[in-house]
Protein backbone atom coordinates (compact mmCIF):
# COMPACT_ATOMS: atom_id res chain seq x y z
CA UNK A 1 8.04 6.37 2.64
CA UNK A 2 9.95 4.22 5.00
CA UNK A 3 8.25 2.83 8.05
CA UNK A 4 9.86 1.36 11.76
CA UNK A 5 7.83 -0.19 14.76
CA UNK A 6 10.03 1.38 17.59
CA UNK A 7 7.90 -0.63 20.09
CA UNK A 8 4.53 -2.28 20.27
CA UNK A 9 2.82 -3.64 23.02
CA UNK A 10 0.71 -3.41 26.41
CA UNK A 11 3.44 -1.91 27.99
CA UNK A 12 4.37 0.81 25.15
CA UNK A 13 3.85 1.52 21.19
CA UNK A 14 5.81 4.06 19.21
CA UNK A 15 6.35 3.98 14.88
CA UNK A 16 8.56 5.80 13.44
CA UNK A 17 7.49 7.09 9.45
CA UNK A 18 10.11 8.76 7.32
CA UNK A 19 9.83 10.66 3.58
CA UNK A 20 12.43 12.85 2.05
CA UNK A 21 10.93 15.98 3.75
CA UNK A 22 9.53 14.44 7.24
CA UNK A 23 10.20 12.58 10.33
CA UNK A 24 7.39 11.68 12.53
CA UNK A 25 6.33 9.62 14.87
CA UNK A 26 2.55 7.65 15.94
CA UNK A 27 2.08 7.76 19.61
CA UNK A 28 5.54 8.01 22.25
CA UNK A 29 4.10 5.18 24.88
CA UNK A 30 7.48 4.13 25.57
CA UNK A 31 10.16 6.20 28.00
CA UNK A 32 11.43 8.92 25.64
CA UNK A 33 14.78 7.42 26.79
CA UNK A 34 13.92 4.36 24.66
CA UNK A 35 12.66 6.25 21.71
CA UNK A 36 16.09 8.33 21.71
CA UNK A 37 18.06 5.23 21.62
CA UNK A 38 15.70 3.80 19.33
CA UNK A 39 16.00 6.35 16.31
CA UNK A 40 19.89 6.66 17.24
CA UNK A 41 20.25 3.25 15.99
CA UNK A 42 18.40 4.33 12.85
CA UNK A 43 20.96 7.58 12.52
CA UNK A 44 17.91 9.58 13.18
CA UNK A 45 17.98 12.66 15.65
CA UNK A 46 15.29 12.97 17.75
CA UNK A 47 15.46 16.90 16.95
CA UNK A 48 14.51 15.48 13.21
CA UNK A 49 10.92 14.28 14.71
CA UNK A 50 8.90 17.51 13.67
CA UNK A 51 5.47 15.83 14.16
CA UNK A 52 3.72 13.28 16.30
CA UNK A 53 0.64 11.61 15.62
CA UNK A 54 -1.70 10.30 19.07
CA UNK A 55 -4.20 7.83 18.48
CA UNK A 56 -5.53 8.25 21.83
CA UNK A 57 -4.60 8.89 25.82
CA UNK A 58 -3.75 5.20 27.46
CA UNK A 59 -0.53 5.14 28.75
CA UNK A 60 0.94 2.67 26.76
CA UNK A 61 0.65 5.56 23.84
CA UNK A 62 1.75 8.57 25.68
CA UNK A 63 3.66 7.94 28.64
CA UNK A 64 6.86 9.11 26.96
CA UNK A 65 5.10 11.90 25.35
CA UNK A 66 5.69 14.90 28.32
CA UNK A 67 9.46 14.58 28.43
CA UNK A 68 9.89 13.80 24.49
CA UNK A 69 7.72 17.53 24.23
CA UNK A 70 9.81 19.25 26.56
CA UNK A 71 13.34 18.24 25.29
CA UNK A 72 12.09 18.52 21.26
CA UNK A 73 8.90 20.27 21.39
CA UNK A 74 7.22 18.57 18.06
CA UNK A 75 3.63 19.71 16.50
CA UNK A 76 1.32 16.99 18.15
CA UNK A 77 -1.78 15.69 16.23
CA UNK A 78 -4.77 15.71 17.79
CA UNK A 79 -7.97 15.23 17.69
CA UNK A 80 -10.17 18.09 19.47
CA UNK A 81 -11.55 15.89 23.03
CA UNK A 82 -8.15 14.40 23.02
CA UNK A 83 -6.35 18.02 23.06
CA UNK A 84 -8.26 18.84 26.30
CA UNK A 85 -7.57 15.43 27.44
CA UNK A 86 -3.72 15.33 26.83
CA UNK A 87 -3.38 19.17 28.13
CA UNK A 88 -4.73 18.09 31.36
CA UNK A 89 -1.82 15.24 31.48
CA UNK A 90 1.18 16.84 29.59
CA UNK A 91 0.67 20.63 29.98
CA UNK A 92 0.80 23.18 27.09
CA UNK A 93 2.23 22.12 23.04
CA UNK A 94 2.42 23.14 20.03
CA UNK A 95 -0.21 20.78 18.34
CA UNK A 96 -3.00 20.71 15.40
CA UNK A 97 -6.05 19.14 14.69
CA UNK A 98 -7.20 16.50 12.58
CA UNK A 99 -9.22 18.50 10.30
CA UNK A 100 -12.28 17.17 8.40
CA UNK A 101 -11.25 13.63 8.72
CA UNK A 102 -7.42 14.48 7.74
CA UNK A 103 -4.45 16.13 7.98
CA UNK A 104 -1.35 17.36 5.41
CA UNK A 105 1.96 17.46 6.60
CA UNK A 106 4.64 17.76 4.12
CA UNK A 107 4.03 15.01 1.32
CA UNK A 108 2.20 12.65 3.61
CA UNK A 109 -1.71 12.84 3.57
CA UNK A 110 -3.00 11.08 6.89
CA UNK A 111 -6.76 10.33 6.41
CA UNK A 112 -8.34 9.60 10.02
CA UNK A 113 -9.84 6.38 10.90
CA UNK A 114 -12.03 6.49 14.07
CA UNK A 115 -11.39 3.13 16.22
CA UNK A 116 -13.69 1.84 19.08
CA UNK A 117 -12.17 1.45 22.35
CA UNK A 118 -12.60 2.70 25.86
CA UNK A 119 -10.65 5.92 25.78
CA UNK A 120 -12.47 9.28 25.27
CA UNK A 121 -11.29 9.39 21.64
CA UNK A 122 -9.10 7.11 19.59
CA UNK A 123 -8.03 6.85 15.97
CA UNK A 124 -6.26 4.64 13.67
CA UNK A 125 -4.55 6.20 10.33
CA UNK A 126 -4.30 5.44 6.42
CA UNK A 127 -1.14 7.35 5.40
CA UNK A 128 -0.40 7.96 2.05
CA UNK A 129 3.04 9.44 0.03
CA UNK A 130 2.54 9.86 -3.21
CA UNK A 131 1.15 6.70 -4.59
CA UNK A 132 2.42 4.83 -1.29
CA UNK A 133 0.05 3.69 1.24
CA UNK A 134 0.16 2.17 5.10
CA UNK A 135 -2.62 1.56 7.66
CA UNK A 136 -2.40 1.88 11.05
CA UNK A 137 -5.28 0.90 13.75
CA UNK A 138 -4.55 -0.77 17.05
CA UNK A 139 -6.50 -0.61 20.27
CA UNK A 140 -9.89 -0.99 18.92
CA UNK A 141 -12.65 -3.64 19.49
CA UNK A 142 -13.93 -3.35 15.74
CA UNK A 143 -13.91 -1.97 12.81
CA UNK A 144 -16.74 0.28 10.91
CA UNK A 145 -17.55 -1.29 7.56
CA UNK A 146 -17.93 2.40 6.45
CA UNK A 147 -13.82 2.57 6.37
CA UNK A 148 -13.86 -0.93 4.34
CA UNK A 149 -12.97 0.83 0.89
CA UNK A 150 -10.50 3.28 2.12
CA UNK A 151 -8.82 0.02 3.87
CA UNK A 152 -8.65 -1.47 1.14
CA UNK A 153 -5.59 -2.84 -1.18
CA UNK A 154 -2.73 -0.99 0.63
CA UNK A 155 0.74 -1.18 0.58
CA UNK A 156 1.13 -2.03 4.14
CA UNK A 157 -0.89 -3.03 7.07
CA UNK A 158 0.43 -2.71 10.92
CA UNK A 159 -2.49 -4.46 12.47
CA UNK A 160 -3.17 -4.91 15.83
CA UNK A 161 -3.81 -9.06 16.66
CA UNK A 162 -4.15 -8.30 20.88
CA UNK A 163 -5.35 -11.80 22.02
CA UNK A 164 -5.89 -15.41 21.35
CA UNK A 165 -9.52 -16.01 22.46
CA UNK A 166 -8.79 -19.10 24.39
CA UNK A 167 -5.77 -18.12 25.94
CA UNK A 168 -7.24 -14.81 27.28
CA UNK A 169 -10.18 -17.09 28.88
CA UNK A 170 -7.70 -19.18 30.13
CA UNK A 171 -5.52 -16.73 31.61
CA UNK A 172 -4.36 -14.78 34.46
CA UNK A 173 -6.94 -11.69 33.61
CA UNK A 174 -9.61 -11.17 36.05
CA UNK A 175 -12.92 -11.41 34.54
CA UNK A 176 -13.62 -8.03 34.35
CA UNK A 177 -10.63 -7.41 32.56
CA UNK A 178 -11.00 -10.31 30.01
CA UNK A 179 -14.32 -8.80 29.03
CA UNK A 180 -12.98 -5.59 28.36
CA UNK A 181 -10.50 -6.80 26.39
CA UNK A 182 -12.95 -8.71 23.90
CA UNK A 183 -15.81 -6.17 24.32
CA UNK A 184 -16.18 -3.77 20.84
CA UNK A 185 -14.04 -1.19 22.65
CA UNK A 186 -11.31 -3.19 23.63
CA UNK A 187 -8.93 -5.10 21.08
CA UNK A 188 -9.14 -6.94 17.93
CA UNK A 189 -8.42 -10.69 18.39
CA UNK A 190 -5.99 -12.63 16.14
CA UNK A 191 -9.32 -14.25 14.45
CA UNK A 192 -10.67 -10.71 13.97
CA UNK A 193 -7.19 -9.14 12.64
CA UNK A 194 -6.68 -12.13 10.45
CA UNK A 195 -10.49 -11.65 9.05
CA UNK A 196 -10.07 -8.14 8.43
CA UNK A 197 -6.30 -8.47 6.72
CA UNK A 198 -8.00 -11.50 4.10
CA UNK A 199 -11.00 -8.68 3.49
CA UNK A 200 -8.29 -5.90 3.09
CA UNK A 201 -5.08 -7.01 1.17
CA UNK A 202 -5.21 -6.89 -2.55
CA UNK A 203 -2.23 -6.92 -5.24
CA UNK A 204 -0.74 -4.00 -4.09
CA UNK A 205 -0.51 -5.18 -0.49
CA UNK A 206 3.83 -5.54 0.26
CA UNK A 207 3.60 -6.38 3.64
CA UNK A 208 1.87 -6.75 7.04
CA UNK A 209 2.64 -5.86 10.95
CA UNK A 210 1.03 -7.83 13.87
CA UNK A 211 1.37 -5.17 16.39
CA UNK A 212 -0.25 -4.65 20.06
CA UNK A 213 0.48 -8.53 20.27
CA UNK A 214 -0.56 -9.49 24.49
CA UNK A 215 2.67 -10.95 26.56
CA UNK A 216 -0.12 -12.94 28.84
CA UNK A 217 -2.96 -13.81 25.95
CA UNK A 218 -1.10 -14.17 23.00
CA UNK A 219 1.73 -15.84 21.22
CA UNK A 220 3.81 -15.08 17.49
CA UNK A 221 2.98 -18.90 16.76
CA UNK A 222 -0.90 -18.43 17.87
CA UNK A 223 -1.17 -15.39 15.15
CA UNK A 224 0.85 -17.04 12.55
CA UNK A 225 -1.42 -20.18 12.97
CA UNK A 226 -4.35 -18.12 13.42
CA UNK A 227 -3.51 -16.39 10.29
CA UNK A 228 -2.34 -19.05 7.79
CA UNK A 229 -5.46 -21.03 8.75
CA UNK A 230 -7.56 -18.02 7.24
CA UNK A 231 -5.59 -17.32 4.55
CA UNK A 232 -6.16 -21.43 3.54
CA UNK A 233 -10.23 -20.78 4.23
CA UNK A 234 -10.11 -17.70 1.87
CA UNK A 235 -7.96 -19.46 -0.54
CA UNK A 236 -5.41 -16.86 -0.41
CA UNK A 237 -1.93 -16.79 -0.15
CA UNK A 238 0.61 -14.49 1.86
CA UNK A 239 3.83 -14.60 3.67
CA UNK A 240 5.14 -11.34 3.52
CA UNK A 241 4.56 -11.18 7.69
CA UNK A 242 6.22 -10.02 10.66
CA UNK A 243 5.25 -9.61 14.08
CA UNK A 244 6.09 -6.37 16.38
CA UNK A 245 8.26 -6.46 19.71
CA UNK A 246 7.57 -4.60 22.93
CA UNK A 247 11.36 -3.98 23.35
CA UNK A 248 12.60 -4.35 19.54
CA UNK A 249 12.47 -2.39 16.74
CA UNK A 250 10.95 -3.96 13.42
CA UNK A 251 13.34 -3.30 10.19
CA UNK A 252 13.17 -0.47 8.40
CA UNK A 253 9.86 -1.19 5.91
CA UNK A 254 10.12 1.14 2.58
CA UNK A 255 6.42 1.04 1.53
């Protein structure tokens, strides 16, 4: 299983996952335009993208998704109040549901995790290929202890780390806004990421995204720090990091 951020961000969030039998996509946020480009630098065809995974209906994770359907008209993942929601927005698709908590497709098993943020439904995703695995959860204020197993000791983590605490109070958001964003449906912090990665990694952990990182609340250096500082209170050790772009694609991760 290989694994590219396209694009990550308040603005738009795309990920590209690739096996020997499928091409998908989590969430088209960005202009299709961009995600055409995108997997054109990869030597991918967008007619290759079979399936796409939505975690939930904010523009930032579907606003490319109408025009990307029309031109390669993909199976869509869904959840069953997001289906009504996103038919409403992007007209009629071929899609199918999350069943019982999961969903098969090909030789990837993608085992739902239900986030908490303000959109009618939202989701995160543990993906596994054979004995690969990845974890996927941005846009959420928390994260339900019951899931704290199944997160556990994967392969690779693309994290969300939204804010810096201080900066957000500090910043240009209304007040309103800034209490959203820390609220338990709005986004993890980088102290909350960075507490949930040192419960989470194990031996088998390869590597680790910082994605959904804020252009007004947030810095690379305030995550780094952030996270460094409680990898030195847990007595752990890791440096296997990078940090998603808004308008850059991450390398290609082989998990």
């Amino acid at each position: 299983m290989k694994v590219c951020v396209l694009s990550s961000g308040s603005k738009g969030n795309c990920t590209l996952v690739v096996t020997d039998r499928v091409k998908l996509l989590i969430d088209i946020g960005t202009t299709c335009a961009y995600v055409e480009k995108s997997l054109k630098d990869l030597n991918i065809d967008c007619n290759q993208i079979t399936h796409v995974l939505i975690t939930h209906n904010h523009a930032d994770h579907i606003k490319g998704l109408k025009i990307f359907i029309k031109k390669y008209n993909p199976i869509i993942h869904v959840t069953e109040k997001l289906l009504k929601i996103l038919k409403e927005e992007v007209g009629n698709f071929k899609y199918e549901l999350y069943i019982d908590k999961k969903s098969i497709i090909e030789d990837l098993t993608i085992n739902i995790i239900k986030t908490s943020h303000d959109a009618e439904d939202s989701v995160g995703f543990i993906i596994k290929h054979n004995s690969s695995s990845m974890v996927y959860i941005t846009d959420t204020g928390y994260i339900n202890s019951k899931y704290y197993d199944e997160l556990s000791n994967n392969n690779l983590y693309i994290l969300e780390s939204n804010h810096d605490v201080k900066m957000l109070k500090e910043g240009p958001y209304p007040y309103y806004l800034q209490q959203r964003v820390i609220s338990d449906k709005g986004h993890l912090s980088n102290k909350q990421a960075s507490d949930y990665l040192c419960r989470f990694i194990g031996k088998n952990t390869k590597k680790i995204v910082f994605a959904h990182v804020s252009e007004h609340n947030n810095t690379d250096e305030k995550v780094l720090e952030t996270f460094n500082q409680t990898l030195q209170k847990n007595n752990m050790k890791f440096d296997n990091v990078i940090i998603a772009k808004q308008n850059e694609s991450t390398e290609l991760i082989e998990v």
